[in-house]
N, C-alpha and C. Protein backbone atom coordinates (compact mmCIF):
# COMPACT_ATOMS: atom_id res chain seq x y z
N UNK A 1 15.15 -115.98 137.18
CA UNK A 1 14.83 -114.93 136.24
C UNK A 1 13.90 -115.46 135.14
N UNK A 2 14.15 -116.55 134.82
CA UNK A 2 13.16 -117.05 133.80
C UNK A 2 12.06 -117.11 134.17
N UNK A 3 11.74 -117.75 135.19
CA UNK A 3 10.74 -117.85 136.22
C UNK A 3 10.16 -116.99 135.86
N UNK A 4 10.16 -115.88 136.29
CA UNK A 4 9.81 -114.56 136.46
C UNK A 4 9.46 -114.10 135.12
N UNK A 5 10.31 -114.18 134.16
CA UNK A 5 9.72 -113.63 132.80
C UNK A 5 8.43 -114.72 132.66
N UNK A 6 8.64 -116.06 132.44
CA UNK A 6 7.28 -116.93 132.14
C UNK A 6 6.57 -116.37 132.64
N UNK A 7 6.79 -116.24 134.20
CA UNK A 7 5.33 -115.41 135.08
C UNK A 7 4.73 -114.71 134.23
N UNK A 8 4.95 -113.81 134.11
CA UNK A 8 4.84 -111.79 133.32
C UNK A 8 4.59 -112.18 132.08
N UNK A 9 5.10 -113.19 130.88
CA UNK A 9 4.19 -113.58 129.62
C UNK A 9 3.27 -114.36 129.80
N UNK A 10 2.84 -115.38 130.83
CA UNK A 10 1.17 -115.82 131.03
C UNK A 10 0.84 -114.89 131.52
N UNK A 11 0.86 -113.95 132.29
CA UNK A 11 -0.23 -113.03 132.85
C UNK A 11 -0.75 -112.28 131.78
N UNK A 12 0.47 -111.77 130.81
CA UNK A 12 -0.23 -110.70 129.85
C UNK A 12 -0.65 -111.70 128.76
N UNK A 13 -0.57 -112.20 128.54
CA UNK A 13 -1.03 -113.65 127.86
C UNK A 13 -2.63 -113.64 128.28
N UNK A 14 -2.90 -113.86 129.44
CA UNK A 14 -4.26 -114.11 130.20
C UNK A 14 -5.32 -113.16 129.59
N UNK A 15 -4.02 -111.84 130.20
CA UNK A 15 -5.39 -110.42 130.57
C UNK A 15 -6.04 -110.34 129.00
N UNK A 16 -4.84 -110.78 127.90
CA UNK A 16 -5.36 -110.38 126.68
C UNK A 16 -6.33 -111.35 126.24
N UNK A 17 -6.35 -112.88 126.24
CA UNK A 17 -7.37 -113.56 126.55
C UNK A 17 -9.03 -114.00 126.96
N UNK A 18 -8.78 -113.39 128.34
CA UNK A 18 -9.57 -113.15 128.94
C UNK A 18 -10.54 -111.96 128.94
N UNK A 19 -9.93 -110.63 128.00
CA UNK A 19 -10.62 -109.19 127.54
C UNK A 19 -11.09 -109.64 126.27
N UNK A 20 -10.35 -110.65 125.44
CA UNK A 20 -11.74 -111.24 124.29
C UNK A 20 -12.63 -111.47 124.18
N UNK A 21 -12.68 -112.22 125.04
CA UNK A 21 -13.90 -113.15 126.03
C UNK A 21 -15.25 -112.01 126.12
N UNK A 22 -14.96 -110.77 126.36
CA UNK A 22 -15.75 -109.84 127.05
C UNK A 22 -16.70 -109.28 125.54
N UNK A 23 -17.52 -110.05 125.01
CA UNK A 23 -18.20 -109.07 123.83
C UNK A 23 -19.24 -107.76 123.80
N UNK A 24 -20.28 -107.82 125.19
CA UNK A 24 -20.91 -106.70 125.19
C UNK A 24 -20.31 -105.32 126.20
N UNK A 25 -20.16 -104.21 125.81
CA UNK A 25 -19.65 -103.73 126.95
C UNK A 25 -19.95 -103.33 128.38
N UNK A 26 -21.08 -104.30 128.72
CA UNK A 26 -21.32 -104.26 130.35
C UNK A 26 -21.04 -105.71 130.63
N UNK A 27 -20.51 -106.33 129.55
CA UNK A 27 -20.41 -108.22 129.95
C UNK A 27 -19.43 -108.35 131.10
N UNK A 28 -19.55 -109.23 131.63
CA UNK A 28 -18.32 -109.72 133.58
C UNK A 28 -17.10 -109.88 132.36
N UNK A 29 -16.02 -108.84 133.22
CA UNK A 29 -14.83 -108.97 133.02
C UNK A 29 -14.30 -110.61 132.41
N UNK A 30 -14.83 -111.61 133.06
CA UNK A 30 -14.28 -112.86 133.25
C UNK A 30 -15.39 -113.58 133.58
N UNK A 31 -15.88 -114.77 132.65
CA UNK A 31 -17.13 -115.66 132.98
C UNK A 31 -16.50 -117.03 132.76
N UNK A 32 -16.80 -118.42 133.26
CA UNK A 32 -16.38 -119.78 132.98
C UNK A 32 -17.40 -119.89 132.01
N UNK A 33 -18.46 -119.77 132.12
CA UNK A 33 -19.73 -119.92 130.97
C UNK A 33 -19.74 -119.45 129.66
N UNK A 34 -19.60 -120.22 128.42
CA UNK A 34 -19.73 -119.16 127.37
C UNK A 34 -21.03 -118.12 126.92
N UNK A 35 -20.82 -117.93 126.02
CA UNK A 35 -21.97 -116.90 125.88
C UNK A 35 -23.18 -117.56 125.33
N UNK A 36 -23.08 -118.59 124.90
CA UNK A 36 -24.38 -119.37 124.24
C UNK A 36 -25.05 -119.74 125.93
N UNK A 37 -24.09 -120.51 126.16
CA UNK A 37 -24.62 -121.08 127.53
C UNK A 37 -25.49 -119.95 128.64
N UNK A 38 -24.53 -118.86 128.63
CA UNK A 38 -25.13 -117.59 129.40
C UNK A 38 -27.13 -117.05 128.74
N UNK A 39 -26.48 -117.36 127.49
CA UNK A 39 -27.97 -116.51 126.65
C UNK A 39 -28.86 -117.41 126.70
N UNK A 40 -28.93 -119.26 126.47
CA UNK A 40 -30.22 -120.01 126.74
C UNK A 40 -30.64 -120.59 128.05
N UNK A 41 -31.94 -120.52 127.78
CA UNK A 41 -32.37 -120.24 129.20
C UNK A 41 -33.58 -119.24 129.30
N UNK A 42 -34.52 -119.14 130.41
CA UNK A 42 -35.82 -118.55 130.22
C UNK A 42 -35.45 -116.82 131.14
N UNK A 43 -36.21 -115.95 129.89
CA UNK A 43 -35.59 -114.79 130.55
C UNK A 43 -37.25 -113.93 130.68
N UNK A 44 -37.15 -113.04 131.83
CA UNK A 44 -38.76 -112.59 132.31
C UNK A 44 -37.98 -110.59 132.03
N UNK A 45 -39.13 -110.09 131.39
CA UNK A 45 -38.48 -109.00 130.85
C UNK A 45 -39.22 -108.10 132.29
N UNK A 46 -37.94 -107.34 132.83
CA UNK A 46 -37.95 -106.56 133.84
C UNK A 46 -38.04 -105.06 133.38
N UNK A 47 -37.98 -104.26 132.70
CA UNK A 47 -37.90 -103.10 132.04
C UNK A 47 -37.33 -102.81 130.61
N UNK A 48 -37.89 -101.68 129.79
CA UNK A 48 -37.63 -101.01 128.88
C UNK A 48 -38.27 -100.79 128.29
N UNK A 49 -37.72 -100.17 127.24
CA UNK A 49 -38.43 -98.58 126.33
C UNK A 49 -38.42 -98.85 124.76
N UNK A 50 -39.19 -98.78 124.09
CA UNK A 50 -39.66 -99.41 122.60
C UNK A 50 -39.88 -97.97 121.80
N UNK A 51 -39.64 -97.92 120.47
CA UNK A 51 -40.41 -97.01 119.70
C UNK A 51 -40.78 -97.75 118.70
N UNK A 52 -42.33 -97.62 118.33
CA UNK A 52 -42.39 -98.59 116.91
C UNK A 52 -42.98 -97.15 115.85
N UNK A 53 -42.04 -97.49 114.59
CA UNK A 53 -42.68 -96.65 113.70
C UNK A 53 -43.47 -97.07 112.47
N UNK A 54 -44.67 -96.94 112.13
CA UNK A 54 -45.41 -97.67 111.10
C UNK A 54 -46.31 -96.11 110.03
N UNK A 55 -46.20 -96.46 108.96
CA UNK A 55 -46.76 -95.69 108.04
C UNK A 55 -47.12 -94.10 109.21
N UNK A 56 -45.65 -93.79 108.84
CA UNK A 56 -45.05 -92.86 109.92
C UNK A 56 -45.84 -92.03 111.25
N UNK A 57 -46.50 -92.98 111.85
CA UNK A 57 -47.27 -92.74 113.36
C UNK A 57 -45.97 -93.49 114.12
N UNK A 58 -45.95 -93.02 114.93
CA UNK A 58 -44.79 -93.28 116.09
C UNK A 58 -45.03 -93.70 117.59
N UNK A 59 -44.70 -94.51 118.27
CA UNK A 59 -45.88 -95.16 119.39
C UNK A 59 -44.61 -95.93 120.09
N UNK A 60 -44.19 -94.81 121.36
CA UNK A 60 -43.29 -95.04 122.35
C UNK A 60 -44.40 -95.79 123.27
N UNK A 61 -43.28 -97.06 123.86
CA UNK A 61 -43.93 -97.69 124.97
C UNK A 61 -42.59 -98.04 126.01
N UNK A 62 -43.05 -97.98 127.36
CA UNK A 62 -42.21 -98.18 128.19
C UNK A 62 -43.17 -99.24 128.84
N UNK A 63 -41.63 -100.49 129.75
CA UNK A 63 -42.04 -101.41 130.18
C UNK A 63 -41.87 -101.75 131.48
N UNK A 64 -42.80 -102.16 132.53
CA UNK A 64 -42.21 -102.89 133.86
C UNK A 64 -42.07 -104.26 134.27
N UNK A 65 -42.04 -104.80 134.96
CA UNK A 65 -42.36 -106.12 135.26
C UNK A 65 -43.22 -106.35 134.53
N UNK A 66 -44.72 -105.87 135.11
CA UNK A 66 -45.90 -106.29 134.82
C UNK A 66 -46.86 -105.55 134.65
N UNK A 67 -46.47 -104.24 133.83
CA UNK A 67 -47.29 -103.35 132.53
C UNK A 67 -46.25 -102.89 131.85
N UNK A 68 -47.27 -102.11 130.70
CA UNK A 68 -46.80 -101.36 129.44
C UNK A 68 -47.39 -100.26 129.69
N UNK A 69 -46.89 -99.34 128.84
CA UNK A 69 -47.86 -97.75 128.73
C UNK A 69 -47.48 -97.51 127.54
N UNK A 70 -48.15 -97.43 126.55
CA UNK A 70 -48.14 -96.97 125.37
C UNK A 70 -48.73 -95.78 125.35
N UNK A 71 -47.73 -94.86 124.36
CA UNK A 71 -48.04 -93.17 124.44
C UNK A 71 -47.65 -92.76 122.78
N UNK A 72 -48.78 -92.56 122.06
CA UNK A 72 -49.07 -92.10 120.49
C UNK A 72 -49.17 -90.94 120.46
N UNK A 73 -49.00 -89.93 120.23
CA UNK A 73 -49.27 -88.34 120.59
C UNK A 73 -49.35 -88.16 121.76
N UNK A 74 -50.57 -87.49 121.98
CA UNK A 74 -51.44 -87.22 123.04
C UNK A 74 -51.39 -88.18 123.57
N UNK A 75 -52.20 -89.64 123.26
CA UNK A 75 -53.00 -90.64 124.17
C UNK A 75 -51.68 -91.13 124.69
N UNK A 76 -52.12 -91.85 125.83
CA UNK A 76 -51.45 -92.31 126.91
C UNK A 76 -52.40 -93.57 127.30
N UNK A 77 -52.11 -95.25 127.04
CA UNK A 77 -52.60 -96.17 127.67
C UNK A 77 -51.74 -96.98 128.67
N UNK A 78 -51.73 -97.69 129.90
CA UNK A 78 -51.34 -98.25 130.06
C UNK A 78 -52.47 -100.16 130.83
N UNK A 79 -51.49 -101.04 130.02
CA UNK A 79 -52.17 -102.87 130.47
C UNK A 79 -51.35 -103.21 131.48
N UNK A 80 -51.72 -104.58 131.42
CA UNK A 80 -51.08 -105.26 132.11
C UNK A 80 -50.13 -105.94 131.62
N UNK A 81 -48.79 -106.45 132.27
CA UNK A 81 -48.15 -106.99 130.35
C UNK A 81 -46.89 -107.66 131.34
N UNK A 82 -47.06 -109.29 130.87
CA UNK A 82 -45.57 -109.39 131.42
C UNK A 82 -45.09 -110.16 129.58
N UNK A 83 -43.99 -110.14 129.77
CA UNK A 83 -42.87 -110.73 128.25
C UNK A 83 -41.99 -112.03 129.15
N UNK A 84 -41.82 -113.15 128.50
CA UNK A 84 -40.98 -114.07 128.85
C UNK A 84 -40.43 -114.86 127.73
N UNK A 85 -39.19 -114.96 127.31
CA UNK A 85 -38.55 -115.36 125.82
C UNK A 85 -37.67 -116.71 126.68
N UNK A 86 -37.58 -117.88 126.06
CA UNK A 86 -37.44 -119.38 126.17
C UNK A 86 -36.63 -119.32 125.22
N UNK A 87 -34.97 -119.37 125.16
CA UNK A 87 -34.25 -119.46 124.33
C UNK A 87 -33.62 -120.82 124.54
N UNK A 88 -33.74 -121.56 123.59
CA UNK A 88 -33.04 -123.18 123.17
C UNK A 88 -31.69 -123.58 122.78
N UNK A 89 -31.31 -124.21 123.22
CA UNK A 89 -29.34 -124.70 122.87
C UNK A 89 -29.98 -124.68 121.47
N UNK A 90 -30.48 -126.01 121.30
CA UNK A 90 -30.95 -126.43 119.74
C UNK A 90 -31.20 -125.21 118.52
N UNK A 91 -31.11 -123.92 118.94
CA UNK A 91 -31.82 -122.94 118.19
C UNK A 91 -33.08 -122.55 117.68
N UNK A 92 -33.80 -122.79 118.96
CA UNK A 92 -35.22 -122.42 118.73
C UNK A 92 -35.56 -122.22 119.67
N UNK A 93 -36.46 -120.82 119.90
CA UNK A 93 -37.15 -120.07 120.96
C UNK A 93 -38.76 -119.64 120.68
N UNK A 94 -38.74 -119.20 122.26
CA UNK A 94 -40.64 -119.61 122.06
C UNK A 94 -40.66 -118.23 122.83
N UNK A 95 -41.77 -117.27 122.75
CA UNK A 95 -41.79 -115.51 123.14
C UNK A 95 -42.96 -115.45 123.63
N UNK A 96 -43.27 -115.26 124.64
CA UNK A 96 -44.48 -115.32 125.29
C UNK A 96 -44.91 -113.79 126.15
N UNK A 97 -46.22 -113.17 125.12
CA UNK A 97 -46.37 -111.82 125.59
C UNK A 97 -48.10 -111.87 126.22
N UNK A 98 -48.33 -111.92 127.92
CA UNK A 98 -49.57 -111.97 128.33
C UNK A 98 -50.06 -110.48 128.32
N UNK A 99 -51.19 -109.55 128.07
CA UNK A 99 -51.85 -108.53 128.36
C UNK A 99 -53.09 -108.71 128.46
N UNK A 100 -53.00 -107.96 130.04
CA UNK A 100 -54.47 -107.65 130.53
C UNK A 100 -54.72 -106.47 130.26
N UNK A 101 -56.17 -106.25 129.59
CA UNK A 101 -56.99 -105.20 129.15
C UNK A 101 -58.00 -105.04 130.01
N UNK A 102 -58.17 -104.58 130.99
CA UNK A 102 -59.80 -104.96 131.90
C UNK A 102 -59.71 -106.44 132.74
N UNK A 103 -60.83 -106.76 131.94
CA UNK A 103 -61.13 -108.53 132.36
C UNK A 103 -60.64 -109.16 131.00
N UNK A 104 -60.76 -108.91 129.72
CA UNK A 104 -59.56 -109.31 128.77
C UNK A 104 -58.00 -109.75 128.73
N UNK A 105 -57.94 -110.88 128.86
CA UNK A 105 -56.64 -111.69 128.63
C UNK A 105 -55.76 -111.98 127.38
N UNK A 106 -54.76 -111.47 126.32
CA UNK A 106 -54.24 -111.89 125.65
C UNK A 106 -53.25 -112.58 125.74
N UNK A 107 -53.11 -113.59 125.12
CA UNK A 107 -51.51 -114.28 125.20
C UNK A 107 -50.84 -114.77 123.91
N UNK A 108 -50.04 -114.19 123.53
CA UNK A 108 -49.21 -113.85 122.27
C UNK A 108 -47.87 -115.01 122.13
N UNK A 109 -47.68 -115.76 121.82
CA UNK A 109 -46.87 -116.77 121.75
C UNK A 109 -46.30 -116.45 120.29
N UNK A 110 -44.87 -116.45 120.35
CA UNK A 110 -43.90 -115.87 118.94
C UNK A 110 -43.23 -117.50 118.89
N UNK A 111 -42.81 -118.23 118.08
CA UNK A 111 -42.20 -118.64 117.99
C UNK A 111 -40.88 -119.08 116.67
N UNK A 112 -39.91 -119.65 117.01
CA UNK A 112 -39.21 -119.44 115.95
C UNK A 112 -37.50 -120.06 116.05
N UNK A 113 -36.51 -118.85 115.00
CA UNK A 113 -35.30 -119.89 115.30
C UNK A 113 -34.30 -118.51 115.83
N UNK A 114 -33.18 -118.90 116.25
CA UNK A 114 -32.46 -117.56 116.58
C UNK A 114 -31.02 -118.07 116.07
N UNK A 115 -30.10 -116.93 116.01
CA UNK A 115 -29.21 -117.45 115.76
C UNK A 115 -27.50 -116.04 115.81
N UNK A 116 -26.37 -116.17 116.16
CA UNK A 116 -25.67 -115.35 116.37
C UNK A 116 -25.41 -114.62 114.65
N UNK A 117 -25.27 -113.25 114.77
CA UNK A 117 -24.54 -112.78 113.55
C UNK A 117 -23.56 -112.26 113.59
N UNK A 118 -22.39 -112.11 112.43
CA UNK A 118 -21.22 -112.10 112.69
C UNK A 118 -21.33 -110.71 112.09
N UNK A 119 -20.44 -109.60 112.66
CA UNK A 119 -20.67 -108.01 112.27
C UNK A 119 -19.19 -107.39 111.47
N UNK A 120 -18.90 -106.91 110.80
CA UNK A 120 -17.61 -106.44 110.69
C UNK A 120 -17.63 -105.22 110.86
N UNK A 121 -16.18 -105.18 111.13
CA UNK A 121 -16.10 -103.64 112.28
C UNK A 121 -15.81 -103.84 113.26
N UNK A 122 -16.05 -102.88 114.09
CA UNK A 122 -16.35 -103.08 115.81
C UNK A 122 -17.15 -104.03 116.16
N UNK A 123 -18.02 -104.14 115.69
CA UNK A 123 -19.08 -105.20 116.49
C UNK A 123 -18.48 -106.39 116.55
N UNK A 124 -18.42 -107.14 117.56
CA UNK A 124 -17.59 -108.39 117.64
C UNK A 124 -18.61 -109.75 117.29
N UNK A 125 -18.15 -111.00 117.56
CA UNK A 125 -19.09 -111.96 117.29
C UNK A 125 -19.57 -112.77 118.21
N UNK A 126 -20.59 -113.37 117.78
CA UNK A 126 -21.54 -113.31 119.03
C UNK A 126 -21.85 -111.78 120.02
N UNK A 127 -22.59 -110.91 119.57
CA UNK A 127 -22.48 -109.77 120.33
C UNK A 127 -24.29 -109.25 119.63
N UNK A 128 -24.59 -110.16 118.44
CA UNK A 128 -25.93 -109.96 117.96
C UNK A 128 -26.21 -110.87 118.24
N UNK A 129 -27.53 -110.75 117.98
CA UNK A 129 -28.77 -112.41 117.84
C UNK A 129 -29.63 -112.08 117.24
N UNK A 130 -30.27 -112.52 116.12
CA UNK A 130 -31.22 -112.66 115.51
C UNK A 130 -32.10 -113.53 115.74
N UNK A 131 -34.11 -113.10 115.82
CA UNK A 131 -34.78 -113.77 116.01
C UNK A 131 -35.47 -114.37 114.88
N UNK A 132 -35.66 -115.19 114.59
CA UNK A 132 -36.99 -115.01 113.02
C UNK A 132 -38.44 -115.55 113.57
N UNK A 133 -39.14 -115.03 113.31
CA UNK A 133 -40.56 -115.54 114.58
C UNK A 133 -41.32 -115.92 113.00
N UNK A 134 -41.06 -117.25 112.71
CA UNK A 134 -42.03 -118.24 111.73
C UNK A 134 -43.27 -118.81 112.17
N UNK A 135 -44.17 -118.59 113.32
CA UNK A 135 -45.30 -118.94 113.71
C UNK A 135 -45.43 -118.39 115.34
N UNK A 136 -47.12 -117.36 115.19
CA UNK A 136 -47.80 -116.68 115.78
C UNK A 136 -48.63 -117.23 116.78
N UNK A 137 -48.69 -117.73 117.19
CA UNK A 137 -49.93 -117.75 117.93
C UNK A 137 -50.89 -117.12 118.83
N UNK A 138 -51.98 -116.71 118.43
CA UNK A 138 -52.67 -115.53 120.00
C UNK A 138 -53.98 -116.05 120.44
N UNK A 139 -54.21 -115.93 121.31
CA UNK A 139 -55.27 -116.56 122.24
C UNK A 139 -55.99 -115.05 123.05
N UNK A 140 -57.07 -115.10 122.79
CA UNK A 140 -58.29 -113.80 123.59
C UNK A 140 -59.46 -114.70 123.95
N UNK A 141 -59.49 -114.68 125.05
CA UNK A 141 -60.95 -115.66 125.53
C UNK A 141 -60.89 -117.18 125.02
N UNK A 142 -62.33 -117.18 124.23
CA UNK A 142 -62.15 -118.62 123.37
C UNK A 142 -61.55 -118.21 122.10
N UNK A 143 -60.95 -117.57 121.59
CA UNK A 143 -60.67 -117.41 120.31
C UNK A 143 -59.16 -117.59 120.28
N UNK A 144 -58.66 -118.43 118.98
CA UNK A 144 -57.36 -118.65 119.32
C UNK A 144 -57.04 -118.61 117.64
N UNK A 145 -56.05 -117.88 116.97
CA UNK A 145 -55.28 -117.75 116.23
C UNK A 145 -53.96 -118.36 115.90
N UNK A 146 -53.71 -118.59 114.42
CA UNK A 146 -52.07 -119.23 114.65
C UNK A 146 -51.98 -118.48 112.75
N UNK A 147 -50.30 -118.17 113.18
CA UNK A 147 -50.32 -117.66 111.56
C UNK A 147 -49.09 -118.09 111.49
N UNK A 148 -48.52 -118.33 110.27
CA UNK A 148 -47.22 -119.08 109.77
C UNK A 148 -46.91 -118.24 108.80
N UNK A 149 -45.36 -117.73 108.81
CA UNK A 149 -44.70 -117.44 107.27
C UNK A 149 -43.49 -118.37 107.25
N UNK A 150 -42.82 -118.05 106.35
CA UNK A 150 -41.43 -118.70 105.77
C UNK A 150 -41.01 -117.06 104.53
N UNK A 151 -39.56 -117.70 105.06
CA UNK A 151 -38.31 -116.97 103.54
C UNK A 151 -38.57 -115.42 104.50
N UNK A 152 -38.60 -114.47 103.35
CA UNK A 152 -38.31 -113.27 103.91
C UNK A 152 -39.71 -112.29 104.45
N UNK A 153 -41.06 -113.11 104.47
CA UNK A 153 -42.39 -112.58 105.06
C UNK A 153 -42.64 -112.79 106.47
N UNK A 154 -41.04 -113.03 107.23
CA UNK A 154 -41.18 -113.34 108.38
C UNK A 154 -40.54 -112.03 109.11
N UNK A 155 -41.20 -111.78 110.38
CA UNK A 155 -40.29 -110.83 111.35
C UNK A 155 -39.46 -111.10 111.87
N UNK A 156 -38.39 -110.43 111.88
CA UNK A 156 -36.89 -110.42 112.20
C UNK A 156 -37.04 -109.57 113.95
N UNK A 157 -36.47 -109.87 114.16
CA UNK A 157 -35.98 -109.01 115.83
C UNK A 157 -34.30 -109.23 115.88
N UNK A 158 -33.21 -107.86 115.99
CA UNK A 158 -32.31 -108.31 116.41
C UNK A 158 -32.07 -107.83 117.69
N UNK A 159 -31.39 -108.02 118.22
CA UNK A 159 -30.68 -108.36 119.57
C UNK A 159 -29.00 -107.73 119.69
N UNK A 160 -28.75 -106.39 119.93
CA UNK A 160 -27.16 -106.37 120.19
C UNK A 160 -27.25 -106.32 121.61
N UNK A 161 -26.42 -107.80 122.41
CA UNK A 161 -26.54 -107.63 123.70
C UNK A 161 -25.16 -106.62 124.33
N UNK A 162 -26.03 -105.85 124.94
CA UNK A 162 -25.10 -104.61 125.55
C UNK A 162 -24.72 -105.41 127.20
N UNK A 163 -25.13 -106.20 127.75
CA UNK A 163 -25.07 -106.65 128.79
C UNK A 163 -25.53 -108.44 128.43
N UNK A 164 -24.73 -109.46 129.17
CA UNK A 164 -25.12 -110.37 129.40
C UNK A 164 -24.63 -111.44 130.43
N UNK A 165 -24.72 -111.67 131.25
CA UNK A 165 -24.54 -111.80 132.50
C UNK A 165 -25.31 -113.54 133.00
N UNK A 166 -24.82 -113.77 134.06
CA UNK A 166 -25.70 -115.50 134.25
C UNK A 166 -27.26 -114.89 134.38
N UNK A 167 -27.85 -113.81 135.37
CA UNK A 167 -28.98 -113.42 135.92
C UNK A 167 -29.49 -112.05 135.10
N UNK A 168 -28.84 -111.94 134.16
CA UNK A 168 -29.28 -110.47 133.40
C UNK A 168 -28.58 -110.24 131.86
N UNK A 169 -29.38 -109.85 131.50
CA UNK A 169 -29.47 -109.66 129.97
C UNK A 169 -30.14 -108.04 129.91
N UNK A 170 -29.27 -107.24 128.81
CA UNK A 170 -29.85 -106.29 128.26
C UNK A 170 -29.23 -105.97 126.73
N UNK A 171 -30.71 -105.64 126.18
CA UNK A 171 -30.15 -105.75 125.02
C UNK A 171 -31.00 -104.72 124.16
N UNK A 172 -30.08 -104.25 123.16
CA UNK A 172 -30.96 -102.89 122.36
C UNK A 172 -31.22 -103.72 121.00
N UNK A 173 -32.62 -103.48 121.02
CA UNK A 173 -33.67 -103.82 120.08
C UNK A 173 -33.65 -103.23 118.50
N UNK A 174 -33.72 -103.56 117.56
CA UNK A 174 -33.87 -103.16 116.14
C UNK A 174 -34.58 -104.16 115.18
N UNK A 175 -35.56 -104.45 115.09
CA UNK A 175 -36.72 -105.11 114.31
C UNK A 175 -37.45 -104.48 113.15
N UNK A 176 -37.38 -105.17 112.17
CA UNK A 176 -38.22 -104.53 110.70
C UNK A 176 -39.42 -105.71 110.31
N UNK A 177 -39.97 -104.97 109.37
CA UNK A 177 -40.83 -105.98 109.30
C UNK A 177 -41.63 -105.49 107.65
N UNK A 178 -41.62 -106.08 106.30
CA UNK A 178 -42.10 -105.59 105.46
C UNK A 178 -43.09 -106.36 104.80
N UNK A 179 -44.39 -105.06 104.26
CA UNK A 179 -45.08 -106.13 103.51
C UNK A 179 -45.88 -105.05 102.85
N UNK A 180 -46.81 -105.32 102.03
CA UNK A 180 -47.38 -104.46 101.02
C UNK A 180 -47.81 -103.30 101.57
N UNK A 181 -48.03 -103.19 102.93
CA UNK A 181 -48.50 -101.96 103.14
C UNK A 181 -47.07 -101.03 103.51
N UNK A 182 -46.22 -102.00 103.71
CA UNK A 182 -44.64 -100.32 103.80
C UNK A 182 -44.00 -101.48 104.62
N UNK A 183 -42.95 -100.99 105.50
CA UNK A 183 -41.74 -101.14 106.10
C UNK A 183 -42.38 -100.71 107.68
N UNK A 184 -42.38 -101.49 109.10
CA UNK A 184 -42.34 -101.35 110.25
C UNK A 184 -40.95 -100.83 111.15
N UNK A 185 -40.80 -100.40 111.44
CA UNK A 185 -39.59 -100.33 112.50
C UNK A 185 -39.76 -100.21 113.98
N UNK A 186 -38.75 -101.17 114.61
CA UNK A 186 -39.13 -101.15 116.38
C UNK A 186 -37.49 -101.18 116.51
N UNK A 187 -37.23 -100.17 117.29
CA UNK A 187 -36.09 -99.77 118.51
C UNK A 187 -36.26 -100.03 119.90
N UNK A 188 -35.93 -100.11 120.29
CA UNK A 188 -35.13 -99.88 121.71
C UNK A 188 -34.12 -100.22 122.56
N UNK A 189 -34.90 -100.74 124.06
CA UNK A 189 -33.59 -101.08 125.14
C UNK A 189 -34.08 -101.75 125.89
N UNK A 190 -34.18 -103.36 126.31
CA UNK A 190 -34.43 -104.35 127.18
C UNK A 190 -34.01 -104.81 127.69
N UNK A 191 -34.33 -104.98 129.57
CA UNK A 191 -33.62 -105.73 130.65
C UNK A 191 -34.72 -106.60 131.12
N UNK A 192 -33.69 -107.95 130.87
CA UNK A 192 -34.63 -109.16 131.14
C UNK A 192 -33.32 -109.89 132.20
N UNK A 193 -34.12 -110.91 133.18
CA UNK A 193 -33.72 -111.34 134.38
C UNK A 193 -34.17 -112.88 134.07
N UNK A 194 -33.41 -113.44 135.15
CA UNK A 194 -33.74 -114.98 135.03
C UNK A 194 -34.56 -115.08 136.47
């Protein structure tokens, strides 16, 4: 009989355990990997949907493998576009955005530090990530750019991962960005793959 009770208090012992464990709500029931371990690592963005709002023009873009279509009112463009984000144990990641325009090549390199935020409420921990992208780099042909901020003139990207998985990540987007000319805002919803 004891037996039997021990049984029945580790099990419910476990299940309650093991449902902690679970922070986004599409995360695997049950992973050996923690969640840091799951999230670094190089991720290639497979789909989703952006809204950026700036000195209130509004400019939905949806994503595939390997284009964008950006749609402002009326107009409708779509490039070529792949995204690949290099996230580091150490806490530092490198964001790499290629677009083809024509015969025009851009390549957009973000780099920076990331780091988990702790939410009160519902939101559990580890369940955000914050990006801070402290140096730019962009490259068009021969021309190559690099821009640096520090403190609070830097762009933020957060990250609530709704899914995170060994081979998949999705995560809804909320990014600001301020400076003398107003306040930026970017939303959405991103599925990135290993």
């Amino acid at each position: 009989m004891k037996k039997v009770l021990f049984t029945l208090a580790a099990v419910a012992i476990s299940a309650v355990v093991f449902d902690s464990c679970k922070k986004g709500e599409e995360d695997p029931f049950l992973s050996l990997r923690s969640r840091k371990a799951r999230l670094v690592g190089e991720w290639k963005l497979s789909a989703g949907t952006e809204t950026y709002v700036s000195g209130g023009a509004t400019t939905t873009t949806t994503y595939t493998e390997t284009q964008k279509t950006e749609t402002a009112g009326s107009n409708s463009v779509t490039t070529g576009y792949t995204s690949t984000i290099k996230i580091e144990k150490d806490g530092s990641f490198s964001w790499t955005e290629v677009e083809t325009v024509g015969s025009v090549v851009t390549t957009t390199t973000n780099e920076g530090t990331w780091n988990w935020v702790g939410r009160v409420g519902e939101a559990k921990n580890k369940e955000y990530v914050v990006f801070t992208v402290t140096k730019v780099t962009q490259a068009s042909g021969s021309t190559t750019s690099t821009n640096s901020c520090t403190g609070g003139d830097c762009f933020t990207v957060t990250w609530r991962l709704k899914t995170l998985k060994n081979k998949e990540l999705v995560a809804n987007i909320d990014g600001t960005s301020t400076d003398s000319g107003g306040t930026d805002t970017t939303t959405g919803t991103m599925t990135y793959a290993q």
